[in-house]
Protein backbone atom coordinates (compact mmCIF):
# COMPACT_ATOMS: atom_id res chain seq x y z
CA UNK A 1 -25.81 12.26 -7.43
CA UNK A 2 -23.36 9.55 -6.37
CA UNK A 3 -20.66 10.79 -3.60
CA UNK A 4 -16.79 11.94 -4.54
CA UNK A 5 -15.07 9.30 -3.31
CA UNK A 6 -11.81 10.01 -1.84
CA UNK A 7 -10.71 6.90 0.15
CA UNK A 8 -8.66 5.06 -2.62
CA UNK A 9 -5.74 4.13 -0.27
CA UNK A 10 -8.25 1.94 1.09
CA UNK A 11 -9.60 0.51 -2.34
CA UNK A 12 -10.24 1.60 -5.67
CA UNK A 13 -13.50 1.34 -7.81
CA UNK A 14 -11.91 -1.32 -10.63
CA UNK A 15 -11.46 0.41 -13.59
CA UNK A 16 -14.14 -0.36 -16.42
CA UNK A 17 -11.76 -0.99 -19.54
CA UNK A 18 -9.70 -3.63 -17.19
CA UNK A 19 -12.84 -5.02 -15.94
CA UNK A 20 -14.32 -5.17 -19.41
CA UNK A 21 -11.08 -6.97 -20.80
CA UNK A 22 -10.36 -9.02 -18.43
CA UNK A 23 -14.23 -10.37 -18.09
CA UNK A 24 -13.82 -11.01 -21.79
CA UNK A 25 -10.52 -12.80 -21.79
CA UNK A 26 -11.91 -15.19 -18.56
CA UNK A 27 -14.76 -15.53 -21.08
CA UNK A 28 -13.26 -17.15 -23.53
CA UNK A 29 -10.88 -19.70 -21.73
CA UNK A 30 -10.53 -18.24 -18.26
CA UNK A 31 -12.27 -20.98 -16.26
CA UNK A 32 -10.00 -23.66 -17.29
CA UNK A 33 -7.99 -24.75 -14.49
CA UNK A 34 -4.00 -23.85 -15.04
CA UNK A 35 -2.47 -26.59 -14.27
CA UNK A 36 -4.59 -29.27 -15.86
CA UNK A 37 -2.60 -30.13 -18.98
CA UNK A 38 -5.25 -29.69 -21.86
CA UNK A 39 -5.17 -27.29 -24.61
CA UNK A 40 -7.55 -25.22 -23.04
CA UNK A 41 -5.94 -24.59 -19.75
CA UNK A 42 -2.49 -24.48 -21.01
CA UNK A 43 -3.78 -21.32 -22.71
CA UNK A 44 -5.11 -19.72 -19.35
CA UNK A 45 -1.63 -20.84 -17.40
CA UNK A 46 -0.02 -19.17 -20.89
CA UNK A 47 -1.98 -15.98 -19.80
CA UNK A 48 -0.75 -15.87 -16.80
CA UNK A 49 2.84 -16.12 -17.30
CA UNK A 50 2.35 -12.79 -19.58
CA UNK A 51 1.08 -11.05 -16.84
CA UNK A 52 4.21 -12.30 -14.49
CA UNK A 53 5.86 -11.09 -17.42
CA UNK A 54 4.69 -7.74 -17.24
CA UNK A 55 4.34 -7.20 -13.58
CA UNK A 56 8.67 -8.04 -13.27
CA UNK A 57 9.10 -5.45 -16.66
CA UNK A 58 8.12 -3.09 -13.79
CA UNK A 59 11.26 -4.68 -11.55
CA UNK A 60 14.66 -4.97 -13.77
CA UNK A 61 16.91 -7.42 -12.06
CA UNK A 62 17.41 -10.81 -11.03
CA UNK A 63 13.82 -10.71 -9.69
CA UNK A 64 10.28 -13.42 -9.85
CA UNK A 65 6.75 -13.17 -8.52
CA UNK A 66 4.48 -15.47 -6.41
CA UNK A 67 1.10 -14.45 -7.23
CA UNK A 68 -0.74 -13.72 -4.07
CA UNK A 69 -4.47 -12.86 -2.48
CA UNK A 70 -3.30 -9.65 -1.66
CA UNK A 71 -0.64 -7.07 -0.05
CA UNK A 72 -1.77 -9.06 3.33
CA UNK A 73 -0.87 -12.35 1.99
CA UNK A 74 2.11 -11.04 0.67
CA UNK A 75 3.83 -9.39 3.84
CA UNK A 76 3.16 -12.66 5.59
CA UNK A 77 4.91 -14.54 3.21
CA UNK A 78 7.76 -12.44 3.04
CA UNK A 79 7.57 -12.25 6.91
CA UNK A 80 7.52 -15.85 7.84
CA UNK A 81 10.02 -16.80 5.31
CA UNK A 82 13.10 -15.42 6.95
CA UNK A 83 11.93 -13.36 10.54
CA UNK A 84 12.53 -16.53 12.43
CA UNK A 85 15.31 -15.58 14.57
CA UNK A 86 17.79 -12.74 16.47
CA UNK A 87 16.03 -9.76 15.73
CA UNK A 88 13.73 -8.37 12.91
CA UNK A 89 13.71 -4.39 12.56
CA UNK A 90 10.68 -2.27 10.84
CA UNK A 91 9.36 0.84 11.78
CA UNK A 92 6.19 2.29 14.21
CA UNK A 93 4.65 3.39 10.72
CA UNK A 94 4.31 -0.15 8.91
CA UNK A 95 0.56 -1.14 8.06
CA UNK A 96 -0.99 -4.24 10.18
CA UNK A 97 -0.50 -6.77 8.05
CA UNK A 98 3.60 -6.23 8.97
CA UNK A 99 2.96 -4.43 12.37
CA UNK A 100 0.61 -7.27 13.89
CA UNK A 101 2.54 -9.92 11.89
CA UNK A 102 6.16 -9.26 13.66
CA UNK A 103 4.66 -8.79 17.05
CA UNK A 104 3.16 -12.03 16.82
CA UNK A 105 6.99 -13.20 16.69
CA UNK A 106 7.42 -12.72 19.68
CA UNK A 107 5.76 -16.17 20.63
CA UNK A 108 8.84 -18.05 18.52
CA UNK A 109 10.75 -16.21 20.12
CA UNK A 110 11.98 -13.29 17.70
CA UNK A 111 12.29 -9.95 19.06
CA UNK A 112 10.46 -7.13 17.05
CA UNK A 113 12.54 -3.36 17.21
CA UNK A 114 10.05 -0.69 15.52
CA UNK A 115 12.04 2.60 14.46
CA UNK A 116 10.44 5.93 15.70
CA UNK A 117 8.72 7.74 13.08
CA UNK A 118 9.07 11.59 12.45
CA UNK A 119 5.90 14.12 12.46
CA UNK A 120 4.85 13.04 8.75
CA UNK A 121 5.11 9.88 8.96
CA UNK A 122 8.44 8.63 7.73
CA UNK A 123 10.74 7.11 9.35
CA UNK A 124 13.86 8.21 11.27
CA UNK A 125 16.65 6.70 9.57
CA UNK A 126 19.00 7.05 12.71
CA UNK A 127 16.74 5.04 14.80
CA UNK A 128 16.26 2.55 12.59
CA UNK A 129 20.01 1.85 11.88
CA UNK A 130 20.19 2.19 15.40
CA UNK A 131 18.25 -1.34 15.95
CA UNK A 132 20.08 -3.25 12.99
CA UNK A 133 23.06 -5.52 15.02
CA UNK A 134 24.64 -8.40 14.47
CA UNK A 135 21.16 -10.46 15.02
CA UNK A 136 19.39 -8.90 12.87
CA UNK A 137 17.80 -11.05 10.12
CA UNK A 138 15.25 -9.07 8.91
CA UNK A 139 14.55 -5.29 8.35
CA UNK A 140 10.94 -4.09 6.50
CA UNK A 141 10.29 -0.34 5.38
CA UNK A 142 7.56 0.51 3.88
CA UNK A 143 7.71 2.32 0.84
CA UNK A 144 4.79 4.73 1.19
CA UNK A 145 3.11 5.21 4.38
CA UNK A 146 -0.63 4.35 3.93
CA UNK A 147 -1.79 6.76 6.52
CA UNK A 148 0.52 10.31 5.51
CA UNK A 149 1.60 9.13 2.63
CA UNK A 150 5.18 9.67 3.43
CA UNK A 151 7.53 8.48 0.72
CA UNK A 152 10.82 6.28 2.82
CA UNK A 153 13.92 6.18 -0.02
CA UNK A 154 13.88 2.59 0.57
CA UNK A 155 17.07 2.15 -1.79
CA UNK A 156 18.89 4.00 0.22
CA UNK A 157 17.36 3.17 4.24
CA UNK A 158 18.15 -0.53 2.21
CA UNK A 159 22.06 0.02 1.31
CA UNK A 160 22.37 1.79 4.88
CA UNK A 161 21.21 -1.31 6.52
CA UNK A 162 23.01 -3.95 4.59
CA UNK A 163 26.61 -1.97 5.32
CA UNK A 164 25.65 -2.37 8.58
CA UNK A 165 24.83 -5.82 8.54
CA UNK A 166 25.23 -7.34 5.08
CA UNK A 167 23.20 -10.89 5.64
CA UNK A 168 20.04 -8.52 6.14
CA UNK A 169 16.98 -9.82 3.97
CA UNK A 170 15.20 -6.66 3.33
CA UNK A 171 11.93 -6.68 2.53
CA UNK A 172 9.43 -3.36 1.83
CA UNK A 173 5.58 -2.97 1.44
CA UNK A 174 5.02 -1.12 -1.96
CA UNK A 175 1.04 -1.56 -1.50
CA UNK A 176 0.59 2.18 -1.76
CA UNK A 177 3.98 2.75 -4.18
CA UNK A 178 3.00 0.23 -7.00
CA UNK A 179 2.02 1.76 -10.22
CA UNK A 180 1.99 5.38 -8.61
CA UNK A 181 5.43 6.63 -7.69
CA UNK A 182 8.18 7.03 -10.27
CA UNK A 183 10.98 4.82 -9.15
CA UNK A 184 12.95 1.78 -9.39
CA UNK A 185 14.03 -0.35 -6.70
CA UNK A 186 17.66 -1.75 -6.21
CA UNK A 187 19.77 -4.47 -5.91
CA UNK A 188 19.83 -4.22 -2.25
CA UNK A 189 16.34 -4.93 -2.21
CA UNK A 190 15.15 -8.41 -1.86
CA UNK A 191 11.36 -8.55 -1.59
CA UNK A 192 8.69 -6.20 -2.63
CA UNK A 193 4.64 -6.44 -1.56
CA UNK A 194 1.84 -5.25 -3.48
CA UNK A 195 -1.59 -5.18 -4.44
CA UNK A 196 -4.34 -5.33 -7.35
CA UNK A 197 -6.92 -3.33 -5.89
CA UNK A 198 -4.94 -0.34 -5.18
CA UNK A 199 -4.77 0.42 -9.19
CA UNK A 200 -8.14 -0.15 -10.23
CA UNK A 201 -8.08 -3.60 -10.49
CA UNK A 202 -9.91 -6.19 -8.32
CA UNK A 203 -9.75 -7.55 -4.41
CA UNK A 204 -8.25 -11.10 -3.95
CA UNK A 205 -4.96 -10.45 -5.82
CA UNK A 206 -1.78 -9.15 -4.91
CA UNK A 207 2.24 -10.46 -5.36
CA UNK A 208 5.49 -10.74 -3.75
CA UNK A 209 8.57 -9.86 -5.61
CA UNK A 210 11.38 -11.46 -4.48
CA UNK A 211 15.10 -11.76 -5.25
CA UNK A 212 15.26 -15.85 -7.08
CA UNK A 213 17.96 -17.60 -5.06
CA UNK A 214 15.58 -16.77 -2.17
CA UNK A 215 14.43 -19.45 -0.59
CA UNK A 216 10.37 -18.50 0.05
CA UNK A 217 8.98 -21.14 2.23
CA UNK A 218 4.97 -21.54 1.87
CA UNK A 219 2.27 -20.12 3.81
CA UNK A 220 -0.36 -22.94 2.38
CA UNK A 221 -0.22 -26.49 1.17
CA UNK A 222 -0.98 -28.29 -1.38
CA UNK A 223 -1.32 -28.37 -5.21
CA UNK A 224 2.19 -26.77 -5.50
CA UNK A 225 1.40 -23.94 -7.47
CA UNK A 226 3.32 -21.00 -8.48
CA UNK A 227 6.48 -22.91 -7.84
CA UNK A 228 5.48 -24.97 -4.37
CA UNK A 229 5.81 -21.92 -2.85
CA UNK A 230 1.73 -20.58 -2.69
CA UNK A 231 -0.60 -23.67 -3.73
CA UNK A 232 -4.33 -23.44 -4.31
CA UNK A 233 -6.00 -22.26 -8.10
CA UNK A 234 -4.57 -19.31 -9.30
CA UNK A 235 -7.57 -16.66 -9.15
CA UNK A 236 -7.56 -16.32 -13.28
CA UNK A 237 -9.83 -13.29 -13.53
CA UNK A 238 -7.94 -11.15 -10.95
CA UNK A 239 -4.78 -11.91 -12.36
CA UNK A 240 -5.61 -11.05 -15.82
CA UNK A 241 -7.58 -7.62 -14.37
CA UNK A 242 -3.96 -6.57 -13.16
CA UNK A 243 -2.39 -7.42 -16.34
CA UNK A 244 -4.48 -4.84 -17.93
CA UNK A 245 -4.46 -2.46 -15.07
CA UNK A 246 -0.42 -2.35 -15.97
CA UNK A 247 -1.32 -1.99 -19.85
CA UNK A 248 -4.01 1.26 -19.03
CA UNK A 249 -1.55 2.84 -15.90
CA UNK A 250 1.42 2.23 -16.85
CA UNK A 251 2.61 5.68 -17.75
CA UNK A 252 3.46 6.47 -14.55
CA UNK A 253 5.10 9.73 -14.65
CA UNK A 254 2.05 11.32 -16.22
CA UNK A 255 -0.07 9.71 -13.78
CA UNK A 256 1.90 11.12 -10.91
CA UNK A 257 2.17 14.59 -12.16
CA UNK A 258 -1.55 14.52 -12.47
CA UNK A 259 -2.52 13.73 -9.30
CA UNK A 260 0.28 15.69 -7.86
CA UNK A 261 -1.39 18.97 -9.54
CA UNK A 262 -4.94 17.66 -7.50
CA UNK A 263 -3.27 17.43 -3.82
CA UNK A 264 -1.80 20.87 -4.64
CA UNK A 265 -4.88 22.09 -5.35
CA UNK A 266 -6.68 20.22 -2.72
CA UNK A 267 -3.97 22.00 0.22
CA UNK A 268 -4.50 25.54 -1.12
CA UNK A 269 -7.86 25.45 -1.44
CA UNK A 270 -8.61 24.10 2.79
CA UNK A 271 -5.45 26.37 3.87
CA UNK A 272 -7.45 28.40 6.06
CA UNK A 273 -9.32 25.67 7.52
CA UNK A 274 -6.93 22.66 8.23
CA UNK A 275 -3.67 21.28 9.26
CA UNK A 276 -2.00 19.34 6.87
CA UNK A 277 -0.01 16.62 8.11
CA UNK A 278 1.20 15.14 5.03
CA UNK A 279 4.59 16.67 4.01
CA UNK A 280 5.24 18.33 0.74
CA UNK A 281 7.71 15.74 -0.25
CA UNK A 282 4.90 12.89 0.25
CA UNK A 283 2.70 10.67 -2.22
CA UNK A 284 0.92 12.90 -3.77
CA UNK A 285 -1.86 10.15 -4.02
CA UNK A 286 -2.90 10.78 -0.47
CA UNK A 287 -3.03 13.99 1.85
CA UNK A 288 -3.39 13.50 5.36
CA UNK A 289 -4.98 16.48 7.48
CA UNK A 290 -6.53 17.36 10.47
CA UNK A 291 -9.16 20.02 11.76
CA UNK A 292 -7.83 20.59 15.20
CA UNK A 293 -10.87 20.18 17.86
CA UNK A 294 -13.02 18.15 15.53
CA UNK A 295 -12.98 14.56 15.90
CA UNK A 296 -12.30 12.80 12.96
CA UNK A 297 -14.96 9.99 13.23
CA UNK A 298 -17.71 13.37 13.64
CA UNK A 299 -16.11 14.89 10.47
CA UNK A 300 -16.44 11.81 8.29
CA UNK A 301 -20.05 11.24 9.73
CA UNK A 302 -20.84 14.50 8.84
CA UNK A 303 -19.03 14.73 5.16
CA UNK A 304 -20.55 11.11 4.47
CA UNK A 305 -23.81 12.87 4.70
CA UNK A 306 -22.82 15.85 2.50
CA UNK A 307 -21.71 13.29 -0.73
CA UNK A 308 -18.08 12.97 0.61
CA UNK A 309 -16.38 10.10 1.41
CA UNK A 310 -12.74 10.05 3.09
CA UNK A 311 -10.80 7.80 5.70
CA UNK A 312 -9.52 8.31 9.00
CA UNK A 313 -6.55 6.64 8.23
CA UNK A 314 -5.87 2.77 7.70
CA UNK A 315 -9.61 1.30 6.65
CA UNK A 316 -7.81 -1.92 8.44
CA UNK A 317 -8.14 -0.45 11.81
CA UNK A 318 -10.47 2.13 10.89
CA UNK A 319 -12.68 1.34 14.46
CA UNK A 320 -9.65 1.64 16.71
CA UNK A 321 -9.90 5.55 17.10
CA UNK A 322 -6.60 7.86 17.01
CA UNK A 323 -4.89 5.18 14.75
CA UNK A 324 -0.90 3.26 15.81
CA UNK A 325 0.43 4.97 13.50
CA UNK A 326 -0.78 8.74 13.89
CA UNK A 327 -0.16 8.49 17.35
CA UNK A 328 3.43 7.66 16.57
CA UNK A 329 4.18 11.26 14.61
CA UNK A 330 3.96 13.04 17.80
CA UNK A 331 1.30 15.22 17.05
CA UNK A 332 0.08 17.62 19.49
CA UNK A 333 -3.53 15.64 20.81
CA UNK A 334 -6.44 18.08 19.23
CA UNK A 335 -4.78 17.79 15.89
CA UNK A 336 -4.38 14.20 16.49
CA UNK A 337 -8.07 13.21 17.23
CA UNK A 338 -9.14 15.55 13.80
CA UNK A 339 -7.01 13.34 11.64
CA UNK A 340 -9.13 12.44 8.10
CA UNK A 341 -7.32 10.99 4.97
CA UNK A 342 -8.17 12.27 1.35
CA UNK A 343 -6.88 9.45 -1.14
CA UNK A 344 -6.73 9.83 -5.05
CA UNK A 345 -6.30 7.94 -8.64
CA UNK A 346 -5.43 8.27 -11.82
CA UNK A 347 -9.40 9.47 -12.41
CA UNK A 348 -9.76 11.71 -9.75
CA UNK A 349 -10.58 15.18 -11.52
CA UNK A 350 -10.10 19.01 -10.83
CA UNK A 351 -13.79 19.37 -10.38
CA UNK A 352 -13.95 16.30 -7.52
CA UNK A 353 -11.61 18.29 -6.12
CA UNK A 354 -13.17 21.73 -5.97
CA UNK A 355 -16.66 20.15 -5.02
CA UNK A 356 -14.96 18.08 -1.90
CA UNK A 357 -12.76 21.46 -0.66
CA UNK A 358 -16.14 23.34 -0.60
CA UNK A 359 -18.14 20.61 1.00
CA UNK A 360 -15.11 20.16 4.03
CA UNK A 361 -15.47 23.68 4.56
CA UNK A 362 -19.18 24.12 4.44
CA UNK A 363 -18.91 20.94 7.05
CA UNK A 364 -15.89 22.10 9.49
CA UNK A 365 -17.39 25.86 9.57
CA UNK A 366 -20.76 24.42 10.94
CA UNK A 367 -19.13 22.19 13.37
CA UNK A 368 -16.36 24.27 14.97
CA UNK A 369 -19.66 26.34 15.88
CA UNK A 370 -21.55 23.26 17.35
CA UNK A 371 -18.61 22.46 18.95
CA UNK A 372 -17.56 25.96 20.51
């Protein structure tokens, strides 16, 4: 019997309909090269343009897309594009790829401010503001936090900041938002991250929405694709994956509703046995808990062995213990050192559910009394 998995904040298993489509579309044509100028790979390049297309349907507004390898890729664009002086402002909660990338700044000079985060995860407005000055050129939120899944309203944290300092470019990680949360962002939004493999398509593509009189300046050199501003051959096959990825998920709402009904069920079934860190207000796509006085790494050890899988957190920094960011909400220590992640998608089902509750408290029963 193959194990419930229940890490899909980390990555998703590609779906097969999008896998099956998009193999058969790269089939045909895919190959070609998109910018050589023959029939066949005008075709491809024509491809891709409708999946732009559809990906910025998503984004109403005076917005484009740079295809990218990734949410990574995509931070670091955003990043190095316009945090190169003053100030830059983001909070303690961001994932690595932001975190690591504006406390490298400090070597050119930039100072990074991080905003305290409260106990789920989110961050505290007031102390965010409370950074943004004169100097600031840059502020990053993230839209849902990968590790609680605490939901920032990054419209309004975004109209806060540019009253207080209206040359801002804002910029927010959507990696774990995209094609799961109901929303729309707004004008006082000027960049957007996310990924492909977070929605059941494949690793290797992501994008950066971005406001178009922004001036994006390239990570990498060369062929001048997607508009000079990420060169190198556009991977075809991921590309098309997410276009159908958007076609199969796109109803959003329904989506949401369904996995919200899961993480309900998920909490009531383990409230006797765990502390739930997430907040009822958060993505309903991942719950974040904790058995107080078992360490998390034992736990996930243990439920690896009984056919469950879950994280302990950020799978980017999953060997660095009590994670950056948990130990930022403050928790009390014993709760903090039990913290495991249970992630879901649009396929996760009632009965994965019921079968994973059961097995976590078959496990944590047995080990609070090996651990007494």
């Amino acid at each position: 019997m193959n194990p419930i998995y229940f890490d899909n904040a980390a990555t998703t298993m590609t779906h097969s309909t999008v896998l099956e489509k998009a193999l058969e579309l790269y089939k045909n044509d895919g190959y070609f090269n998109p910018s050589a100028l023959y029939n066949p790979a005008r075709k491809v390049k024509k491809n891709i343009e409708e999946v732009r297309k559809k990906v910025l349907s998503l984004f109403p507004g005076n917005y484009d897309l740079v295809f990218t390898s990734g949410g990574t890729e995509s931070d670091n664009l955003a990043i190095s594009s316009f945090a190169r002086r003053g100030n830059v402002v983001a909070t303690a909660g961001e994932h690595s790829a932001v975190y690591n990338s504006l406390t490298f700044l400090k070597q050119n000079g930039v100072e990074p401010r991080f905003a305290k985060l409260n106990k789920d995860g989110s961050v505290d407005v007031n102390s965010l503001l409370g950074l943004v000055d004169e100097k600031t050129t840059f502020v990053t939120v993230t839209h849902v936090n990968n590790e609680t899944g605490a939901i920032n309203d990054v419209n309004s944290i975004a109209k806060l900041v540019k009253q207080k300092n209206s040359k801002v470019i804002f910029h927010t990680d959507g990696v774990q938002s995209f094609l799961k949360i109901p929303y729309r962002i707004s004008n006082d939004i000027d960049m957007y991250s996310f990924s492909a493999h977070k929605v059941c398509a494949l690793k290797g593509v992501g994008g950066l929405i971005y406001k178009k009189n922004l001036p994006l300046k390239p990570l990498f050199f060369g062929g001048g694709q997607e508009k000079n501003i990420r060169s190198g051959t556009e991977n075809t096959l991921g590309i098309y994956a997410l276009g159908f990825a958007i076609d199969a998920f796109k109803n959003v709402d329904v989506n949401f509703n369904h996995v919200k009904a899961l993480n309900m069920r998920f909490k009531e079934e383990l409230a006797s046995e765990v502390t739930v860190i997430s907040s009822e207000n958060a993505s309903p796509y991942i719950v974040s808990f904790s058995i107080p006085g078992v360490k998390a790494e034992i736990m996930q050890r243990v439920l690896d062995d009984n056919g469950l899988l879950l994280g302990t957190g950020s799978a980017c920094s999953s060997k660095l213990g009590v994670s950056r960011i948990i130990s930022n909400c403050g928790l009390d220590k014993r709760v903090a050192d039990g913290v495991l992640r249970a992630s879901f998608i649009y396929s996760s089902t009632l009965e994965e559910v019921l079968l994973a509750t059961e097995i976590i408290k078959k496990c944590a029963q047995k080990l609070k009394v090996v651990l007494k």
